[in-house]
Protein backbone atom coordinates (compact mmCIF):
# COMPACT_ATOMS: atom_id res chain seq x y z
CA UNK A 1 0.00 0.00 0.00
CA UNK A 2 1.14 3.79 0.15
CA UNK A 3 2.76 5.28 2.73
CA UNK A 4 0.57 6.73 4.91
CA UNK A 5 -0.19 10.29 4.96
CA UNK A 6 -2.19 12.71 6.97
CA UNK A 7 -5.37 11.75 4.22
CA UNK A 8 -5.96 8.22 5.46
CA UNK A 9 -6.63 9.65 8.96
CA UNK A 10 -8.92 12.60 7.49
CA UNK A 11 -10.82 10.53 5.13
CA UNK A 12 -11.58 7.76 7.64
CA UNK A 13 -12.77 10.77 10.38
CA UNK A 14 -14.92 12.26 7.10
CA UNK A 15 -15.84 8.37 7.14
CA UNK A 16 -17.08 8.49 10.91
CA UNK A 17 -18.89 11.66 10.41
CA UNK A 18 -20.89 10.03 7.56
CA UNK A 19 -21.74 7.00 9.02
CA UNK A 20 -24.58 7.35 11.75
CA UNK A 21 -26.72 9.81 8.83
CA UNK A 22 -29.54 8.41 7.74
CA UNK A 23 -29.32 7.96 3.40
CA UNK A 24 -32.06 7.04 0.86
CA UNK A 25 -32.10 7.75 -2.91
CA UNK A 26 -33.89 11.25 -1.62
CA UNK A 27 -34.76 12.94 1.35
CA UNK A 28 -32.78 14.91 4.33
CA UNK A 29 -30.21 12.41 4.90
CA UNK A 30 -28.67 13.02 1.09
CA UNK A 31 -28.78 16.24 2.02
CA UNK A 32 -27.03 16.49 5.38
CA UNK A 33 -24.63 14.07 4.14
CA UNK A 34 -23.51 16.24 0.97
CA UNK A 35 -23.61 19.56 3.57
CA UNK A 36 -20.33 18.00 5.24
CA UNK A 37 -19.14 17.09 2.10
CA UNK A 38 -19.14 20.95 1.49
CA UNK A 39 -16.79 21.39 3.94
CA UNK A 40 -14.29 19.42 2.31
CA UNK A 41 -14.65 20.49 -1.38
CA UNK A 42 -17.57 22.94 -2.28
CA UNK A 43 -20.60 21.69 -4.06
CA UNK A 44 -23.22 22.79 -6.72
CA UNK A 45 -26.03 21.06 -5.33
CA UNK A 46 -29.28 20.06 -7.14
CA UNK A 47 -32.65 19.97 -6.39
CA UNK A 48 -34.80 17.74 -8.91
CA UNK A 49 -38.53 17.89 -8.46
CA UNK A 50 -41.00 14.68 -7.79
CA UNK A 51 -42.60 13.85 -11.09
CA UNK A 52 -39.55 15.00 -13.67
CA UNK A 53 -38.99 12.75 -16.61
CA UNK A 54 -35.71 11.64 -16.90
CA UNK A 55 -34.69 9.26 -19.60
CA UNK A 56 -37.13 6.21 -18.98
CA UNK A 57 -37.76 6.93 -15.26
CA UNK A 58 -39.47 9.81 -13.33
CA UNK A 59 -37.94 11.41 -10.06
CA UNK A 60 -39.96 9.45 -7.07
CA UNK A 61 -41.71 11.02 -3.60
CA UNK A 62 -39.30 12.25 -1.18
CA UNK A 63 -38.28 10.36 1.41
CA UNK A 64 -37.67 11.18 5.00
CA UNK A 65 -38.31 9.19 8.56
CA UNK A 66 -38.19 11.02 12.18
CA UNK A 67 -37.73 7.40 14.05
CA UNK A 68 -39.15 3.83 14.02
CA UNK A 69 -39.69 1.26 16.47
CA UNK A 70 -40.92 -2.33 17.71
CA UNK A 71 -41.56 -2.48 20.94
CA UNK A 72 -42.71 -5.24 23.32
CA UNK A 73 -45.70 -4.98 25.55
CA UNK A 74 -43.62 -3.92 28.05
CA UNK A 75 -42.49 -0.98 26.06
CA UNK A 76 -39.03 -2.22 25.73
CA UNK A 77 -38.07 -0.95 21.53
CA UNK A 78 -37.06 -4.17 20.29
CA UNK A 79 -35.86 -3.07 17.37
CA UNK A 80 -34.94 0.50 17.32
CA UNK A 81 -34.26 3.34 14.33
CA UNK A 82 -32.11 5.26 16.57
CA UNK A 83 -29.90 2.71 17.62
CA UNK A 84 -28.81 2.46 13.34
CA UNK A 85 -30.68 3.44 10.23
CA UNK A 86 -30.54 0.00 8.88
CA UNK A 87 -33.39 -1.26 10.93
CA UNK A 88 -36.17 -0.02 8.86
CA UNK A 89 -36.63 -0.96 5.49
CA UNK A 90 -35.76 2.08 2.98
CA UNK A 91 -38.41 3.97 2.20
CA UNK A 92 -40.99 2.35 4.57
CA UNK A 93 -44.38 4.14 4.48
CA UNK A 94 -45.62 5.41 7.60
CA UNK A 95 -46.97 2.59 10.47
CA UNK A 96 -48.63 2.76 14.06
CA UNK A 97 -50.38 -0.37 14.89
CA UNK A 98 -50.64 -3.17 17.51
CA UNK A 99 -49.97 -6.63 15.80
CA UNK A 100 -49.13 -10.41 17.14
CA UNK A 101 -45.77 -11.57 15.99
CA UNK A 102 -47.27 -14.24 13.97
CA UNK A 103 -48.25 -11.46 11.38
CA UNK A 104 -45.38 -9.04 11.80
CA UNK A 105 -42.88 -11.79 10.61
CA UNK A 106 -44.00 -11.00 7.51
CA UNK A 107 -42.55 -7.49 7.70
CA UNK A 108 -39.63 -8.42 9.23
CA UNK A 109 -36.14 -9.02 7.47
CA UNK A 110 -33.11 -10.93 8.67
CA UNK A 111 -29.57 -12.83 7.83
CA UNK A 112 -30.09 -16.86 9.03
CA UNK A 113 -26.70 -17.55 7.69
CA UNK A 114 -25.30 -14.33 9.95
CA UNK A 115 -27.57 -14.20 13.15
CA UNK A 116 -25.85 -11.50 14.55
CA UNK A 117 -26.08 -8.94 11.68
CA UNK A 118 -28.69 -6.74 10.34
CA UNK A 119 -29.16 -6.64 6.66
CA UNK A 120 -29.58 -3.93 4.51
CA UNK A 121 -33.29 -3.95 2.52
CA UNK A 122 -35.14 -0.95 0.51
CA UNK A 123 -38.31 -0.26 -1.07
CA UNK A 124 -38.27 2.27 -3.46
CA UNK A 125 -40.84 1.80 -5.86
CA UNK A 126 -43.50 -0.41 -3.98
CA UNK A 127 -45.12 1.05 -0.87
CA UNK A 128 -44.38 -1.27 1.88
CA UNK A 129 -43.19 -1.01 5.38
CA UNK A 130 -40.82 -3.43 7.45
CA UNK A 131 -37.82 -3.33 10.08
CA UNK A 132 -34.71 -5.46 9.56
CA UNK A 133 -32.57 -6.86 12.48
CA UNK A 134 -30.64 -9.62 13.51
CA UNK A 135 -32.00 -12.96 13.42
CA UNK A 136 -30.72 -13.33 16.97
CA UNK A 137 -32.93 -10.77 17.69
CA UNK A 138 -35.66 -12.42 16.29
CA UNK A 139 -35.25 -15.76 17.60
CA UNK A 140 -35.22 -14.37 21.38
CA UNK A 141 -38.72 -12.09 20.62
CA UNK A 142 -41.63 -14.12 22.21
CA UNK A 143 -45.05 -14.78 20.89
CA UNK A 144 -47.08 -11.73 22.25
CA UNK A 145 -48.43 -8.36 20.72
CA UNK A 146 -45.77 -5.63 19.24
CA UNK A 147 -46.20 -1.89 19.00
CA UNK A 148 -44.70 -1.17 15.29
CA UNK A 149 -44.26 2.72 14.43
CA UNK A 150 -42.96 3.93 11.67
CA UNK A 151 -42.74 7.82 11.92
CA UNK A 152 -41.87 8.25 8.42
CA UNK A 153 -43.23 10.28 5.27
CA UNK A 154 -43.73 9.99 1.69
CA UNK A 155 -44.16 13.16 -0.56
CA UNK A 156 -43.88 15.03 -3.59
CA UNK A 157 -40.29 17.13 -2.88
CA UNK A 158 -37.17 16.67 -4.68
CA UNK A 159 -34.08 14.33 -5.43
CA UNK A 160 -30.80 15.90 -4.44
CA UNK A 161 -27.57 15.80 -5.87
CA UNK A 162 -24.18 17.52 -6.01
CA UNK A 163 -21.70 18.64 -8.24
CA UNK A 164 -17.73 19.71 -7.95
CA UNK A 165 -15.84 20.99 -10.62
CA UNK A 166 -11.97 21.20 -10.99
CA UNK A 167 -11.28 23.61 -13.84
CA UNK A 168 -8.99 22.63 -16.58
CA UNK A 169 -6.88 23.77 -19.14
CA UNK A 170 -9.20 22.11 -21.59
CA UNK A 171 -13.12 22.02 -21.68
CA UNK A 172 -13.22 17.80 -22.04
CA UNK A 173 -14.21 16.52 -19.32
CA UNK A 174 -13.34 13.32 -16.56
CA UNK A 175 -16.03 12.30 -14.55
CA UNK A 176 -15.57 10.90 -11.32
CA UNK A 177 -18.71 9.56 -9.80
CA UNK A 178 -19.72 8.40 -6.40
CA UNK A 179 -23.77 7.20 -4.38
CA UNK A 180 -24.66 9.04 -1.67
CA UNK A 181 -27.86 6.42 -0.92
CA UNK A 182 -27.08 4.13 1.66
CA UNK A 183 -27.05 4.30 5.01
CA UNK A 184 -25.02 3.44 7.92
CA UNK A 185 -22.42 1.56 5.38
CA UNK A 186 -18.76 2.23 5.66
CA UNK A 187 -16.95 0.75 2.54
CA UNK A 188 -20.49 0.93 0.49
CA UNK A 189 -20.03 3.62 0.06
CA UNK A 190 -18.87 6.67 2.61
CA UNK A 191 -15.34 5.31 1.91
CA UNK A 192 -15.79 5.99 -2.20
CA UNK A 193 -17.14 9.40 -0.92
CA UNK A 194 -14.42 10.79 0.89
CA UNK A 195 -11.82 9.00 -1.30
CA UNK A 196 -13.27 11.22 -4.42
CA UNK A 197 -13.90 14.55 -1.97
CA UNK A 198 -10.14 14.13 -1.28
CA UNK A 199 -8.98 13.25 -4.84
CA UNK A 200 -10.61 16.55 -5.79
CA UNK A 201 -8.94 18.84 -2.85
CA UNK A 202 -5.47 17.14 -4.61
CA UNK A 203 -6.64 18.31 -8.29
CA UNK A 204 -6.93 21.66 -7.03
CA UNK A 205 -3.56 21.76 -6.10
CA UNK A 206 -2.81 21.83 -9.98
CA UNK A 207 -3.90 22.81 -12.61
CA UNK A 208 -4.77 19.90 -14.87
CA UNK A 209 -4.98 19.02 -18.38
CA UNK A 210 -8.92 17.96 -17.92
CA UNK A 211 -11.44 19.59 -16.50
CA UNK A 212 -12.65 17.22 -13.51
CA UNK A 213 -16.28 16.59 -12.73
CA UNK A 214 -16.88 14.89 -9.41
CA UNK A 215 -20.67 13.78 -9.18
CA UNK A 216 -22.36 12.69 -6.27
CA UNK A 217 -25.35 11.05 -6.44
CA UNK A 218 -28.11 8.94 -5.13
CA UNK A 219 -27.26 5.44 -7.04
CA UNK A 220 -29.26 4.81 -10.00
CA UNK A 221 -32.03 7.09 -10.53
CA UNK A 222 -29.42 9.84 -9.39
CA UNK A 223 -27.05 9.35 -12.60
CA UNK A 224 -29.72 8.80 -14.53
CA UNK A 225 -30.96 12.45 -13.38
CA UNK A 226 -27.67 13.49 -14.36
CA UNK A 227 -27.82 11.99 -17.40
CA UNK A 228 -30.93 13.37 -18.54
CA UNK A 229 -30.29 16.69 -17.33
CA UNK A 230 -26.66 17.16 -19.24
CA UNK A 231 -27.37 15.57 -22.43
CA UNK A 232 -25.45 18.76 -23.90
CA UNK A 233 -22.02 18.55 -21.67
CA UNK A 234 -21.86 14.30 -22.13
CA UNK A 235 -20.04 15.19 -25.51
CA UNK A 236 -17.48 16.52 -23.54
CA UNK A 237 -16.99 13.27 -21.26
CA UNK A 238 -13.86 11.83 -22.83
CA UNK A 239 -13.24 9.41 -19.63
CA UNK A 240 -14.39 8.65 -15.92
CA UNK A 241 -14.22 6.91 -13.06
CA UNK A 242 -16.74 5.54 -10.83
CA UNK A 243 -15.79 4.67 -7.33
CA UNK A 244 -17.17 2.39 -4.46
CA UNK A 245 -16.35 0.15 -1.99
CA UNK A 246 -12.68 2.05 -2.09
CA UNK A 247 -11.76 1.29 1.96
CA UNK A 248 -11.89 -2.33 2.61
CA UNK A 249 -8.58 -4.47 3.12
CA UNK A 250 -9.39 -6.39 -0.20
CA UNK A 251 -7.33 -5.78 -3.22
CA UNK A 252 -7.73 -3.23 -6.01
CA UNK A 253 -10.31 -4.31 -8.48
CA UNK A 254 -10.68 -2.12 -11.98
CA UNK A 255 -13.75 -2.69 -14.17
CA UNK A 256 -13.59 -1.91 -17.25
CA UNK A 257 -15.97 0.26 -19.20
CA UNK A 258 -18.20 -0.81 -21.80
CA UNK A 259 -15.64 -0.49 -24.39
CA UNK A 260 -13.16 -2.01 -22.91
CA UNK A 261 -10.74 0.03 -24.76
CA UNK A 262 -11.31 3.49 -23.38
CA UNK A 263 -8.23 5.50 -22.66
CA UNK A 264 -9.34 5.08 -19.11
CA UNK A 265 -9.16 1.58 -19.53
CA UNK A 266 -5.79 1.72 -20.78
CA UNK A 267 -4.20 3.77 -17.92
CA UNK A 268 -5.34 1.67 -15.15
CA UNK A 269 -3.93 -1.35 -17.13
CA UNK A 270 -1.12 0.34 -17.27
CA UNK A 271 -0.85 1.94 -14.17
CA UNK A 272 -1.98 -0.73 -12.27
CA UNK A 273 1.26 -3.82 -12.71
CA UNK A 274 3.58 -0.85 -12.59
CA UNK A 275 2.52 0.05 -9.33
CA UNK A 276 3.24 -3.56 -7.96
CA UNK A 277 0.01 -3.40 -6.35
CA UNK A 278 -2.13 -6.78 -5.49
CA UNK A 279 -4.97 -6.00 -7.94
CA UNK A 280 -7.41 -7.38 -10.14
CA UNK A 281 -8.93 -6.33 -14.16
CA UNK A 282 -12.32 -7.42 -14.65
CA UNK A 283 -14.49 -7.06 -18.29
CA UNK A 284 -17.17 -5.06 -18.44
CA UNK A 285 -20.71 -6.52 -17.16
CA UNK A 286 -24.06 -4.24 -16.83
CA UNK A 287 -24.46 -5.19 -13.37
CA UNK A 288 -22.58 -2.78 -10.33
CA UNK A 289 -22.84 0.33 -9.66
CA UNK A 290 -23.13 3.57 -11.60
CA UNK A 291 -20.56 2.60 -14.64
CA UNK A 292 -23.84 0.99 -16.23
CA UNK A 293 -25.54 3.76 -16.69
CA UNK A 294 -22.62 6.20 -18.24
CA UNK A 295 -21.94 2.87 -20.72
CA UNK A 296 -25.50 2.69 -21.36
CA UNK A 297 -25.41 1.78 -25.20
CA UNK A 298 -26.86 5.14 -25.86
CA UNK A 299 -23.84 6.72 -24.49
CA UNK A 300 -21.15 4.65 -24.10
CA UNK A 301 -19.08 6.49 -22.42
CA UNK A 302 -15.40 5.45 -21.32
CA UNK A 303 -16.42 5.15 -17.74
CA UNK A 304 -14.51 2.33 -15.54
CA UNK A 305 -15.08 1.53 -11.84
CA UNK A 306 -12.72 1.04 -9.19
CA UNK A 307 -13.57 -0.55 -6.05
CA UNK A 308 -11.40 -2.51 -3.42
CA UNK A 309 -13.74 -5.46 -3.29
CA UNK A 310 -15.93 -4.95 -6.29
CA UNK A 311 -20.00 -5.01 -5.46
CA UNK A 312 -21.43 -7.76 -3.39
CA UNK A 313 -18.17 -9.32 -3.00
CA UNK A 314 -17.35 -9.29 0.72
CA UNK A 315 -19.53 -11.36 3.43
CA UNK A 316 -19.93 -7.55 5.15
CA UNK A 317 -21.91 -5.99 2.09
CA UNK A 318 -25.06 -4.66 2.40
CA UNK A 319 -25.33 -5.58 6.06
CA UNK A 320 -24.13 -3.92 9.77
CA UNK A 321 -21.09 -5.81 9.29
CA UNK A 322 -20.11 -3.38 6.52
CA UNK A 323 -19.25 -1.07 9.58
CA UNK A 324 -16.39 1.79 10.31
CA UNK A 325 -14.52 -1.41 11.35
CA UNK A 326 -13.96 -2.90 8.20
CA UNK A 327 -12.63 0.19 6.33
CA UNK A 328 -8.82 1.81 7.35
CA UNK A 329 -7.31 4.97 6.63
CA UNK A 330 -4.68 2.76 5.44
CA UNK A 331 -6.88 1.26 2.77
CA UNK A 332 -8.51 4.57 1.25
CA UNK A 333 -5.14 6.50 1.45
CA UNK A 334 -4.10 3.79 -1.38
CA UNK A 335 -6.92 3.68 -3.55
CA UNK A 336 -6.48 7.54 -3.32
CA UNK A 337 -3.13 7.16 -4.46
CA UNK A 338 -3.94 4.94 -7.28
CA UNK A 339 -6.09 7.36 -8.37
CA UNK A 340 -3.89 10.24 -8.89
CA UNK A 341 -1.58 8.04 -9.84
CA UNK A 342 -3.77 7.23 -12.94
CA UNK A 343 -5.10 10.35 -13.42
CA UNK A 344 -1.54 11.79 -13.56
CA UNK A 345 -1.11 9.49 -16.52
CA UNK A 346 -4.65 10.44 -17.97
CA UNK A 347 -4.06 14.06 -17.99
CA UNK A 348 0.06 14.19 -19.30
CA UNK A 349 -1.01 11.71 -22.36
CA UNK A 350 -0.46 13.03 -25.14
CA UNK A 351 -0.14 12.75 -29.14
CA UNK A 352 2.80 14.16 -30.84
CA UNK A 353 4.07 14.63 -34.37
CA UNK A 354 7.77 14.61 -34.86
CA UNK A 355 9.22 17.63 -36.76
CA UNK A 356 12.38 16.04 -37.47
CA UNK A 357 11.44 12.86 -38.84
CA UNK A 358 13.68 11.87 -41.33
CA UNK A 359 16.58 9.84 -39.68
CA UNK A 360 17.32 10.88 -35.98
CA UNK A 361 18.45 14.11 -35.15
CA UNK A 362 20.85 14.98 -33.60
CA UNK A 363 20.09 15.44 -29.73
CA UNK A 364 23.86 15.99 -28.45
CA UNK A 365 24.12 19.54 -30.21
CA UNK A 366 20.82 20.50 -28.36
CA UNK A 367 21.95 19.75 -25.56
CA UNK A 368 20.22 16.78 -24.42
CA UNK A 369 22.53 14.05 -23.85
CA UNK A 370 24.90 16.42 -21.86
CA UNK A 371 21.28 17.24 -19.84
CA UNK A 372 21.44 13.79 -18.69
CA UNK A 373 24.99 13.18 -18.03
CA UNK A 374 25.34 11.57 -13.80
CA UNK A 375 21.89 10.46 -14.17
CA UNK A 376 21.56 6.87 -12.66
CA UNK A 377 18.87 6.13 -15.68
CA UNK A 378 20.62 7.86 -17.99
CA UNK A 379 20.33 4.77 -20.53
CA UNK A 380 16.91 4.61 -20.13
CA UNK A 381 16.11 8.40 -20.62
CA UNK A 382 17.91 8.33 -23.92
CA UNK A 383 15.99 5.21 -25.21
CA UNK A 384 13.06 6.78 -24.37
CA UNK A 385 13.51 9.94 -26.39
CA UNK A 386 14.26 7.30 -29.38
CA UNK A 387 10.90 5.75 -28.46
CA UNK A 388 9.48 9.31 -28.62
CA UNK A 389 10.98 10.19 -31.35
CA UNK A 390 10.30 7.66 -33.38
CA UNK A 391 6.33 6.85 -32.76
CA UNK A 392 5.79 10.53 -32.48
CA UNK A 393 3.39 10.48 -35.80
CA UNK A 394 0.43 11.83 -34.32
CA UNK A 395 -1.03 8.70 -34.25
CA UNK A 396 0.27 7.50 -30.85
CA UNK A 397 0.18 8.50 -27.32
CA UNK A 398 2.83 8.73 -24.97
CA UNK A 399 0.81 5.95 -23.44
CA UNK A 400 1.35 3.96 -26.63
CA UNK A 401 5.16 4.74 -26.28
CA UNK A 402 5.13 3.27 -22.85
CA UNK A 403 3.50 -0.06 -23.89
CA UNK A 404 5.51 -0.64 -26.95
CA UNK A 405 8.76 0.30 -25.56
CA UNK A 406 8.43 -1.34 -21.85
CA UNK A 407 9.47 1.74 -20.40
CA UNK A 408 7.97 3.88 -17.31
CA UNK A 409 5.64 6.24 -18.10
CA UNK A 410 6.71 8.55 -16.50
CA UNK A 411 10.69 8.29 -18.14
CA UNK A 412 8.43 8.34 -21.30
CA UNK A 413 6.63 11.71 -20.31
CA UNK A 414 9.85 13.41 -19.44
CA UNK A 415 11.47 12.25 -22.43
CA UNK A 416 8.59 14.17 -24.50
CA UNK A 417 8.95 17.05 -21.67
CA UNK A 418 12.57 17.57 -23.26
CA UNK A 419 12.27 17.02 -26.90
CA UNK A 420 8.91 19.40 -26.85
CA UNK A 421 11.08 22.17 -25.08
CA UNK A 422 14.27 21.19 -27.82
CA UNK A 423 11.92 22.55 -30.64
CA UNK A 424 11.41 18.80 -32.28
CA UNK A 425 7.82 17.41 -31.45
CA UNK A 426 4.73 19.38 -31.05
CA UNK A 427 1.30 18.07 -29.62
């Protein structure tokens, strides 16, 4: 992994902060949750109304819940809201009624296989109502009457989103995309939140090549919002990134985009074996998380995902196992390094045409050779200016260079650094 910086430590206290809010695809929680994102990087946010057509879906009711209970008949709450979010069913509709346990089993949700956790369960688009706990829990309830309340409402309002934009030198555009809808979930997905709030506080200590668009959104119905409502600027989208799942102790696992060869694709399989990192390249499947909407066939856009353990891949996921416990500081600081580290490729590669292509030229009179005399990889800077030199036909990248040749991309980069400034290669 990286070294450790003081990021791991931040991101994993932005982590904490995060995790007792209360998340659904709309409602108060998104909000709250995207007002301490502020503080961090400073967001556009959006307010969609109930009832707005977007692509083939329409913006739902707002949801938002005050608190939720069972309680036995001596008043004792059973299963409680306030004791963690997961315990009622997303988007419940309001409850308050007396009921033997015989018939609330049919509202109630639990692991078998892992008595001791509470799973994760939602409702969007069906009205129902139902708490979740741990089948413990359940086992040790005895037959009797239950108070059930569900304090919760359902109404026309808006779906939230934010945006943050890193300014480029250019007006193409890399998205970066993270959901802001679940709950009390550490790795899925507060950890992908605070690893792209962080990656954008290190953009804007540069100015890059791209401009940077980091999206967050309720999962879904939130990019499809986003979508629908920037059907002009998606022309611009010439890569992205969405990420999830980015704290756990698992290894790095890319997804490809639809394509499969989108320039984003390339970097990370690039990037990737040269950092030496335990990691894993998966096709393309449209199943996961937000990457299947940007490579919807209508777009197709060269969006990849990068997760530790990719979706539904730990025992933890979607349950309170997936808890501050099982994400590290240690963990996100290195997918947040990975990330700049590909991005740093993404934004230096370049095309460039040779304007002394007929035989080599001569580098020593410019100065070049004698600019790498005492360098311990001096033989390896010189072959890659030849490497430069010689595939710079506008037709391939510096990326291209790197593959063909075997050689660092970043020795490859400088290399082009040094011939661009000696006059003899242009972009």
């Amino acid at each position: 992994m990286a070294p450790m910086t003081d990021s791991g430590e931040e991101m994993y206290a932005l982590v904490e902060r995060l995790y007792p809010l209360c998340r659904s695809i709309t409602g108060d929680g998104v909000r709250a949750t995207l007002e301490i994102v502020d503080e961090y990087v400073p967001l556009r946010v959006h307010e969609v109304p109930t009832g707005t057509q977007v692509l083939d879906w329409t913006v739902p009711q707002e949801w938002n819940i005050r608190d939720a209970y069972v309680a036995d008949s001596a008043g004792h709450r059973v299963v409680d809201f306030a004791a963690s979010s997961l315990h009622v069913l997303g988007y419940s509709v309001p409850v308050s009624a007396t009921m033997p346990l015989a018939e609330l089993r049919g509202h109630l949700h639990t692991l078998p296989d892992q008595p001791g956790w509470v799973p994760y369960r939602t409702s969007y688009y069906k009205p129902e109502w139902g708490f979740c706990l741990a089948q413990e829990t359940l086992d040790a309830m005895p037959d009797g009457d239950y108070e059930v309340r569900i304090d919760s409402t359902l109404a026309d309002g808006h779906l939230t989103y934010a945006e943050h934009v890193v300014p480029g030198q250019v007006s193409d555009e890399v998205i970066v995309s993270s959901h802001v809808c679940h709950p009390s979930l550490a790795n899925d997905n507060l950890a992908g939140i605070a690893v792209a709030a962080f990656l954008a506080r290190a953009l804007v200590e540069r100015t890059p090549y791209y401009t940077y668009r980091f999206i967050f959104a309720p999962g879904t119905i939130g990019a499809i919002t986003w979508l629908a409502r920037n059907a002009e600027r998606v022309e611009r989208v010439k890569h992205g990134l969405v990420l999830a799942c980015a704290g756990d102790p698992g290894r790095l696992t890319y997804k490809q985009s639809r394509r499969g060869d989108a320039e984003i694709d390339r970097v990370m399989r690039h990037v990737l074996p040269a950092s030496e990192r335990p990691h894993h390249i998966t096709e393309f499947t449209p199943y996961g998380y937000d990457e299947r909407q940007y490579c919807s066939p209508g777009f197709d856009l060269g969006v990849g995902s990068l997760s530790r353990t990719p979706y539904a891949g730990y025992p933890e996921y979607h349950t309170s196992a997936d808890n501050l416990d099982l994400v590290s500081p240690e963990a996100m600081e290195d997918t947040l390094a990975l990330c700049r580290e590909a991005f740093a490729v993404l934004d230096r590669n370049r095309r460039y045409v040779n304007l002394s292509p007929y035989g080599e030229p001569q580098l020593g009179r410019r100065g070049l050779y004698d600019a790498l005399g005492g360098r311990s990889d001096t033989q390896q800077a010189q072959l890659a200016m030849l490497w430069v030199l010689n595939l710079s036909d506008g037709e391939h990248s510096l990326l291209d260079v790197a593959e063909r040749s075997g050689l660092p991309f970043g020795a490859v980069a400088a290399a082009a650094d040094a011939l661009h400034g000696a006059g003899l290669i242009k972009a």
